[in-house]
PDB file of N, CA and C in Angstrom:
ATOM      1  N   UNK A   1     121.611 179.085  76.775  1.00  0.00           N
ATOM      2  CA  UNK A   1     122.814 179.292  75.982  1.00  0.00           C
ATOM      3  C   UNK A   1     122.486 179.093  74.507  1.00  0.00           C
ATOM      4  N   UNK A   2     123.169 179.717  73.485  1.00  0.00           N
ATOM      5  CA  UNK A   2     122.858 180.150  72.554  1.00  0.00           C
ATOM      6  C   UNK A   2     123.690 178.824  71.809  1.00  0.00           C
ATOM      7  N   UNK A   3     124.012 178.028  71.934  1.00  0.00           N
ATOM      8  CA  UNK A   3     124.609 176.717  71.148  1.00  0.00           C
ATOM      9  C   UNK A   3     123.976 175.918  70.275  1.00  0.00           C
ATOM     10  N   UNK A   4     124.115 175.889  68.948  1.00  0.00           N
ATOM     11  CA  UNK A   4     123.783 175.105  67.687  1.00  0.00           C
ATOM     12  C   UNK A   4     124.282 173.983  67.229  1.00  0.00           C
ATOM     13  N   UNK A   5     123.648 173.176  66.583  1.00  0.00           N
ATOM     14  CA  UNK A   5     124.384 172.337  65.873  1.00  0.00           C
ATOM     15  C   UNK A   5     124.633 172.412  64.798  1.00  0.00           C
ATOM     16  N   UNK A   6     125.568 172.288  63.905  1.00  0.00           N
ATOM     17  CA  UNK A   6     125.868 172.496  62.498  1.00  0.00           C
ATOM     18  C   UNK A   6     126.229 171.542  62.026  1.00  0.00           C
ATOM     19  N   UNK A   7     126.135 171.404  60.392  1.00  0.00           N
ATOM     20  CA  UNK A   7     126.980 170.384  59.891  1.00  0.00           C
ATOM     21  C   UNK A   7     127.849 171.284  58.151  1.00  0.00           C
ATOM     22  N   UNK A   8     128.769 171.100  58.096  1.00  0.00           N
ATOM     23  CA  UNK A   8     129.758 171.765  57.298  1.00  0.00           C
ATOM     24  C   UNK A   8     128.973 171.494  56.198  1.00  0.00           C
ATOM     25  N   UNK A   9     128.787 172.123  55.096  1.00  0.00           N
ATOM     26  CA  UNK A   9     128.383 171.568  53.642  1.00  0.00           C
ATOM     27  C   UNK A   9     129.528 171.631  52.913  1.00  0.00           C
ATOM     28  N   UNK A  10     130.778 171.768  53.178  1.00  0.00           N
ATOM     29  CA  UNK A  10     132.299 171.773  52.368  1.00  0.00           C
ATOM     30  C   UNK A  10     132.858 170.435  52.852  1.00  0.00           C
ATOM     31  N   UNK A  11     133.070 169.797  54.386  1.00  0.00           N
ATOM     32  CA  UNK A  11     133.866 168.894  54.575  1.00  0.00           C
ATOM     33  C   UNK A  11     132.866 167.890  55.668  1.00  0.00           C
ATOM     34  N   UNK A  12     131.718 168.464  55.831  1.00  0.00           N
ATOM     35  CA  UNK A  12     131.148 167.705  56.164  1.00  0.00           C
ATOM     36  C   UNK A  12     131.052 167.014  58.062  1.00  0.00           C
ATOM     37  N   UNK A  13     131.647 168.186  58.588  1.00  0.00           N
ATOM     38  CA  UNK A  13     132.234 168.240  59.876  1.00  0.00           C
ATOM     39  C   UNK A  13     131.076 168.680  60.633  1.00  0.00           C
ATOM     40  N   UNK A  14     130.309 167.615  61.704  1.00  0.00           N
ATOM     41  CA  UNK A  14     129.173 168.194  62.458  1.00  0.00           C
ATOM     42  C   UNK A  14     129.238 168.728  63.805  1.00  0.00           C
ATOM     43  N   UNK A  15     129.228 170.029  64.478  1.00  0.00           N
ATOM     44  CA  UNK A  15     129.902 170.684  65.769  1.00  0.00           C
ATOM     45  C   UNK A  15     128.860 171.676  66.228  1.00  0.00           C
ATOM     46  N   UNK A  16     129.157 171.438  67.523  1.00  0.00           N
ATOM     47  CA  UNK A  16     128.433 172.680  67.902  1.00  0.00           C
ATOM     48  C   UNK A  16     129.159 174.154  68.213  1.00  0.00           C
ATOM     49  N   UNK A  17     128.334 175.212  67.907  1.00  0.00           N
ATOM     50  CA  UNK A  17     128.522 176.486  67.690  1.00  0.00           C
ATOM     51  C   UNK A  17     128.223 177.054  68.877  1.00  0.00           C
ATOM     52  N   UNK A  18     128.964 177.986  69.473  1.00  0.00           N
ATOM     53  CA  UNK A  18     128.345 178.889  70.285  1.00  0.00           C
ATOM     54  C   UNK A  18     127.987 180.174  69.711  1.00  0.00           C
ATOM     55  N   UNK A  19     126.841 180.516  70.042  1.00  0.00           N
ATOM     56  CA  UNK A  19     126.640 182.324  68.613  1.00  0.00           C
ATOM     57  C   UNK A  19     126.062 182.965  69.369  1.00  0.00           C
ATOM     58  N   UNK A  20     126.812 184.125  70.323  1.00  0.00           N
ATOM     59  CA  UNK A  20     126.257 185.066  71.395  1.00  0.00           C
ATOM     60  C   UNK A  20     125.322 186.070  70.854  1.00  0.00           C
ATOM     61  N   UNK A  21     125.009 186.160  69.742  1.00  0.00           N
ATOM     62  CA  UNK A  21     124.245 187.052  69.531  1.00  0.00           C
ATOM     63  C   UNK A  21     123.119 185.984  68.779  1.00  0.00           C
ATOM     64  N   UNK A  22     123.101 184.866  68.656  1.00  0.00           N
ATOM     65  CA  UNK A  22     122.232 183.796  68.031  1.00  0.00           C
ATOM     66  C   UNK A  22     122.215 184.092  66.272  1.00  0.00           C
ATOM     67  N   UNK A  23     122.813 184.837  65.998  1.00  0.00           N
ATOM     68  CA  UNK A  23     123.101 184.749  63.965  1.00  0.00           C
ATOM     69  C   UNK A  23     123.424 183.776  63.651  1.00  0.00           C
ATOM     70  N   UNK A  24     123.655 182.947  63.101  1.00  0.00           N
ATOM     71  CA  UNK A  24     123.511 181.518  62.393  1.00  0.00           C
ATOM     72  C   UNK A  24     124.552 181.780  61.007  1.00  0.00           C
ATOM     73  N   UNK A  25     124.244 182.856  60.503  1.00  0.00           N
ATOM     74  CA  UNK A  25     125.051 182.910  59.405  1.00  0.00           C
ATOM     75  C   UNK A  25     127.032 183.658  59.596  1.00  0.00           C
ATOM     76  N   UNK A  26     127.164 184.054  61.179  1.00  0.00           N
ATOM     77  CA  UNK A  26     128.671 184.264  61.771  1.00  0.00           C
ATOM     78  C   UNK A  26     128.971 182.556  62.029  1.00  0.00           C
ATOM     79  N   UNK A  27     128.218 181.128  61.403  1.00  0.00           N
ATOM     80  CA  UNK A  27     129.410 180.097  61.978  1.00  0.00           C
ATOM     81  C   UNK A  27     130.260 179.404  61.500  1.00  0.00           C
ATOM     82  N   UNK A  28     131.112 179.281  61.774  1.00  0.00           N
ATOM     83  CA  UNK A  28     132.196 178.804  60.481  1.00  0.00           C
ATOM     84  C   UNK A  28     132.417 177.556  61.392  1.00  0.00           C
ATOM     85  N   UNK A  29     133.068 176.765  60.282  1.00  0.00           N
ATOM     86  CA  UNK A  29     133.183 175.381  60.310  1.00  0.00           C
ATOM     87  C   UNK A  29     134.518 175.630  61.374  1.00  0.00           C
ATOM     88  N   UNK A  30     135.019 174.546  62.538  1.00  0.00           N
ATOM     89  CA  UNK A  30     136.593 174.557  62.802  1.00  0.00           C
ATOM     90  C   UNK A  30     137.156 173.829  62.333  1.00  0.00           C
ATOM     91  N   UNK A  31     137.075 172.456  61.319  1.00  0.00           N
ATOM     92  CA  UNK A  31     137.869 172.412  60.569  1.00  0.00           C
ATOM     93  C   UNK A  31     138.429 173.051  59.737  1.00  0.00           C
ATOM     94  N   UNK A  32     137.699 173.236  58.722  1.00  0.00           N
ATOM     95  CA  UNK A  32     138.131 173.841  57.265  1.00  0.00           C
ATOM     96  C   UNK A  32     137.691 175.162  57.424  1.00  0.00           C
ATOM     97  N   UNK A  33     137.337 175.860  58.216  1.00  0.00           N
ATOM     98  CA  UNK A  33     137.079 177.544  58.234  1.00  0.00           C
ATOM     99  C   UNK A  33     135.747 177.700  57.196  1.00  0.00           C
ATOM    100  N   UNK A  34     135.260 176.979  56.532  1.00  0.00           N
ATOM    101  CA  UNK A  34     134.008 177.482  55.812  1.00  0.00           C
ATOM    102  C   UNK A  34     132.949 177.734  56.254  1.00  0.00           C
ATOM    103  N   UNK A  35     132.288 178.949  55.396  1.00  0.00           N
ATOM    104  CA  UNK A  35     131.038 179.395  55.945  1.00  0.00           C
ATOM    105  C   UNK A  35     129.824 178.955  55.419  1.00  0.00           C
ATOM    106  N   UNK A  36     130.040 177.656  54.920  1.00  0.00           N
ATOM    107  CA  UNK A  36     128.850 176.996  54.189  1.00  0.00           C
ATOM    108  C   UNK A  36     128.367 175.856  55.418  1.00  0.00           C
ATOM    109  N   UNK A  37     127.875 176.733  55.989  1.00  0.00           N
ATOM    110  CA  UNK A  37     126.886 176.179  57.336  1.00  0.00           C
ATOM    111  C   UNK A  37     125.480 175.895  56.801  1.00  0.00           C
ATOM    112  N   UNK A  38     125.437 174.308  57.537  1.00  0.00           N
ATOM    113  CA  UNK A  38     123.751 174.148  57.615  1.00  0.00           C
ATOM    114  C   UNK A  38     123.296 173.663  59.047  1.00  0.00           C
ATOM    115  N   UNK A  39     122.036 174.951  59.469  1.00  0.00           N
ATOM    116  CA  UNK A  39     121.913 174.276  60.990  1.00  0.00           C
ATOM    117  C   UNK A  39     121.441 173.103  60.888  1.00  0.00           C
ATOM    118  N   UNK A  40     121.508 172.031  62.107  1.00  0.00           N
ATOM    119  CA  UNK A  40     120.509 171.291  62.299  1.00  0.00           C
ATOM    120  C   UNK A  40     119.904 171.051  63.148  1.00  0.00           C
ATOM    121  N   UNK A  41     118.752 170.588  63.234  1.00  0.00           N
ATOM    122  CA  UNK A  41     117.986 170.585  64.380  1.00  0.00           C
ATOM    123  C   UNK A  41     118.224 169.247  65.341  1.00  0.00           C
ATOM    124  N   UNK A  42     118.150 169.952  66.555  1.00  0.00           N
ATOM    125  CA  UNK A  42     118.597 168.939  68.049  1.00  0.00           C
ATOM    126  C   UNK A  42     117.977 168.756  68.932  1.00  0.00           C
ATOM    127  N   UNK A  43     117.460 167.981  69.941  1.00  0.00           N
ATOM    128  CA  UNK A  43     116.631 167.796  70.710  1.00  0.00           C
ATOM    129  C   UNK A  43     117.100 169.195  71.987  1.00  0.00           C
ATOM    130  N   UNK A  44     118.365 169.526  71.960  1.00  0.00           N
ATOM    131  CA  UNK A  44     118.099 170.705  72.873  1.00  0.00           C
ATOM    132  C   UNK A  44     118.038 171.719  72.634  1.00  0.00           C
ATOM    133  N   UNK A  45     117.427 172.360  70.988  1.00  0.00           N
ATOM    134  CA  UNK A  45     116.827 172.899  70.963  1.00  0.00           C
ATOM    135  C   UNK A  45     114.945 173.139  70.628  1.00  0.00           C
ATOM    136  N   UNK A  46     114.604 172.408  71.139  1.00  0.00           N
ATOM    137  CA  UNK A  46     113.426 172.335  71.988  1.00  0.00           C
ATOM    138  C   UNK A  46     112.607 172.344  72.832  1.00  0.00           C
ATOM    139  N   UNK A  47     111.740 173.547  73.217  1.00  0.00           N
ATOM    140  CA  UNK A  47     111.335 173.852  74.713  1.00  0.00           C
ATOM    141  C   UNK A  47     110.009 172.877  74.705  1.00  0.00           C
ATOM    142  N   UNK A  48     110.127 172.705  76.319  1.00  0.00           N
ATOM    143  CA  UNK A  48     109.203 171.954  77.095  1.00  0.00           C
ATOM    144  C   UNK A  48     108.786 172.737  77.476  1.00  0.00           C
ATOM    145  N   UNK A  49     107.035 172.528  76.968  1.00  0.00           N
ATOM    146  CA  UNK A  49     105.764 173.462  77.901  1.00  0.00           C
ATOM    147  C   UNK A  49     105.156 172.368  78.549  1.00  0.00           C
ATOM    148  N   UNK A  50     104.913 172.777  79.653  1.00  0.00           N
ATOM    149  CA  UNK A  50     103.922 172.155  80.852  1.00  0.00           C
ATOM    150  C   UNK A  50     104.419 171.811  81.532  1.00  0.00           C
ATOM    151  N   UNK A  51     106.278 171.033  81.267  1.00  0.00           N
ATOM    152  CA  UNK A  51     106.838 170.291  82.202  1.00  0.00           C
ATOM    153  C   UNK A  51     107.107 170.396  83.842  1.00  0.00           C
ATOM    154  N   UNK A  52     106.964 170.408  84.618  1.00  0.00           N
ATOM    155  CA  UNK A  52     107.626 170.730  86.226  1.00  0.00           C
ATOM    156  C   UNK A  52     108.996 170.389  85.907  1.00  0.00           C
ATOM    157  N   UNK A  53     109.775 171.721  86.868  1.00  0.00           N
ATOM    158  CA  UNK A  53     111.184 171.425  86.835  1.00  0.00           C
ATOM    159  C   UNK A  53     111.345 169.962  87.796  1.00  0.00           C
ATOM    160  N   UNK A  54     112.603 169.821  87.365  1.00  0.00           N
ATOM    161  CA  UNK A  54     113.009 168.537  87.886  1.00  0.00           C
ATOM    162  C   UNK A  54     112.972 168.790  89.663  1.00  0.00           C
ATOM    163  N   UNK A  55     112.896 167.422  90.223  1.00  0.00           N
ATOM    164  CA  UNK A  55     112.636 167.499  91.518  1.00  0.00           C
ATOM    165  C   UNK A  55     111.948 168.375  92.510  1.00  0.00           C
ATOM    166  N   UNK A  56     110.385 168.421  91.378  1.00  0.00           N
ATOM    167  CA  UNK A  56     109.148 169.622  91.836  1.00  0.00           C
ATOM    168  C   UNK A  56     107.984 168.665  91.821  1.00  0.00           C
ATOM    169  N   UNK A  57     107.259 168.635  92.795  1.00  0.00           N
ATOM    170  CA  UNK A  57     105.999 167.823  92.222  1.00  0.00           C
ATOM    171  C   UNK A  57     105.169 169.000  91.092  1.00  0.00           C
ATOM    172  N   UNK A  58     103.868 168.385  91.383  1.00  0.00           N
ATOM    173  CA  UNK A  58     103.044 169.088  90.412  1.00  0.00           C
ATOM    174  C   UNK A  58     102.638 170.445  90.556  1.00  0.00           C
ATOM    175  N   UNK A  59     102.495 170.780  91.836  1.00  0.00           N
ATOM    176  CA  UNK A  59     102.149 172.355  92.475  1.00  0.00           C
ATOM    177  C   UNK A  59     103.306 172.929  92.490  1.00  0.00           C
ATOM    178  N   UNK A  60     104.588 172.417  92.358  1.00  0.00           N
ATOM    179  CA  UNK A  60     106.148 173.020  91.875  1.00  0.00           C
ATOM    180  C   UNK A  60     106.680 173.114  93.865  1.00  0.00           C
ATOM    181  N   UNK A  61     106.321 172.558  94.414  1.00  0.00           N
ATOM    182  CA  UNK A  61     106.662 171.935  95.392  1.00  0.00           C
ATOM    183  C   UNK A  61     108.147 171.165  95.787  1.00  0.00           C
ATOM    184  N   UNK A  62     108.471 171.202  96.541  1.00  0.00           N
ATOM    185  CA  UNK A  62     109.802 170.120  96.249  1.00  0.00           C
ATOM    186  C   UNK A  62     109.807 169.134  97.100  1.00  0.00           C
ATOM    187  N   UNK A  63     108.638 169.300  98.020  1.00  0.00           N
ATOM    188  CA  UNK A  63     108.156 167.918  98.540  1.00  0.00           C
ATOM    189  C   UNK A  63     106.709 167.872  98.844  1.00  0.00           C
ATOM    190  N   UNK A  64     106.575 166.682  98.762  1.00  0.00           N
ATOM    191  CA  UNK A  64     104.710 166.219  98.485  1.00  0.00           C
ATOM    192  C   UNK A  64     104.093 166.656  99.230  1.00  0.00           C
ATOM    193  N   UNK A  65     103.012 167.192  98.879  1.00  0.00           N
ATOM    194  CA  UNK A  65     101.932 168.427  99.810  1.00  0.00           C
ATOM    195  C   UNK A  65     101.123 167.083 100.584  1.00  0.00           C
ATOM    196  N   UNK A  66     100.904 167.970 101.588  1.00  0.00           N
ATOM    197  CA  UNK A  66     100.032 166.907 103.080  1.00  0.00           C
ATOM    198  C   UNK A  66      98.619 166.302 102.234  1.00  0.00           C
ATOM    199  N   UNK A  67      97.631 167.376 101.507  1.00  0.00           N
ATOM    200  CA  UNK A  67      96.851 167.066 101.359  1.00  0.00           C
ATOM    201  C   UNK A  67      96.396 167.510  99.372  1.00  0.00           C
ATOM    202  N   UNK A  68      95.467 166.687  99.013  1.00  0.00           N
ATOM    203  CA  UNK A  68      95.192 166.252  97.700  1.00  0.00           C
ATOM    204  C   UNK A  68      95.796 167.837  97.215  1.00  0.00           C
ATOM    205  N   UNK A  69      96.162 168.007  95.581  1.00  0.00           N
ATOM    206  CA  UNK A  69      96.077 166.788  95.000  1.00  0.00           C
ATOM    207  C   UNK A  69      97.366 166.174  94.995  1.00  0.00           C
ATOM    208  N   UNK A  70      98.247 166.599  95.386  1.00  0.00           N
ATOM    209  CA  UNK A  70      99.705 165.844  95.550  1.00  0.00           C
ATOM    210  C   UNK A  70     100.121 164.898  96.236  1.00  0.00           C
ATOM    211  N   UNK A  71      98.814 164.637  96.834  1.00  0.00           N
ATOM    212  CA  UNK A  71      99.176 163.384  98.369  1.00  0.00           C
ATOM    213  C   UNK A  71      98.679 162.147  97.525  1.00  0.00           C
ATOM    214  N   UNK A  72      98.217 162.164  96.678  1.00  0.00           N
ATOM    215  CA  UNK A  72      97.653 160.554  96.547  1.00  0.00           C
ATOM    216  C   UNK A  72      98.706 159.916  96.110  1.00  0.00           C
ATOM    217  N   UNK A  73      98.501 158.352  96.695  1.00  0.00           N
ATOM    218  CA  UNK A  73     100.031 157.500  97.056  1.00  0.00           C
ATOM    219  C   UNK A  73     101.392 158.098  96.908  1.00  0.00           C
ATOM    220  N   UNK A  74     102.154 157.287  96.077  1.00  0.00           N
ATOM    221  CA  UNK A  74     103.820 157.381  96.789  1.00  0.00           C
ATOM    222  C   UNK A  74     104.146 158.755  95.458  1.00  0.00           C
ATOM    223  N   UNK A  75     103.245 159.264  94.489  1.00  0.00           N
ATOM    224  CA  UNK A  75     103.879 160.070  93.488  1.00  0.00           C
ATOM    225  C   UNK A  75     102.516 161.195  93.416  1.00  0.00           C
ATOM    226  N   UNK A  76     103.319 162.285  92.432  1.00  0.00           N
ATOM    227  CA  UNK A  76     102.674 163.600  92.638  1.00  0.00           C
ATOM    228  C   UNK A  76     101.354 163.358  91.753  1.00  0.00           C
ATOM    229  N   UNK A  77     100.102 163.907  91.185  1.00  0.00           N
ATOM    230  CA  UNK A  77      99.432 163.485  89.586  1.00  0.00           C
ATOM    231  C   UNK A  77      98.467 164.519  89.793  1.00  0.00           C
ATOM    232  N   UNK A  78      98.478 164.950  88.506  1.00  0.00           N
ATOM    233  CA  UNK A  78      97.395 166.285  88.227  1.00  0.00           C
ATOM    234  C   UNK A  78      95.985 165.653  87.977  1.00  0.00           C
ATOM    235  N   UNK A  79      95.300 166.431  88.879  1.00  0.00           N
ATOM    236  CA  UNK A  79      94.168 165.505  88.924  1.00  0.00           C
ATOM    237  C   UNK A  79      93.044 166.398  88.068  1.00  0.00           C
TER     238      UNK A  79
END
């Protein structure tokens, strides 16, 4: 989803934006209607490389393989 964070440079109002086409410069403030937008940067917009989705071991599995490398003890580890 295409959602930003902004913070107003007129009133100072920090919100997030939805912008279906991702333009940055269509966001207006909902307080005060101004278009003196500044994005800012947010931790969700930041991609994770390498990560396994959640509740995947390491081979992207969703439960622990019989034999190495996902079997050693009680958790998955790239060996």
């Amino acid at each position: 989803m295409p959602i930003y964070d902004f913070k107003c440079g007129e009133c100072g109002t920090v919100s997030e934006i939805l912008l279906l086409d991702g333009d940055t410069a269509k966001a207006v403030c909902p307080d005060c209607g101004s278009k003196h937008m500044e994005k800012l940067i947010s931790a969700f917009n930041t991609v994770n490389r390498g990560a396994n989705p959640p509740g995947t071991t390491c081979c992207g599995r969703d439960e622990r393989c019989d034999k190495p490398p996902c079997s050693q003890g009680e958790s998955c580890y790239k060996g």
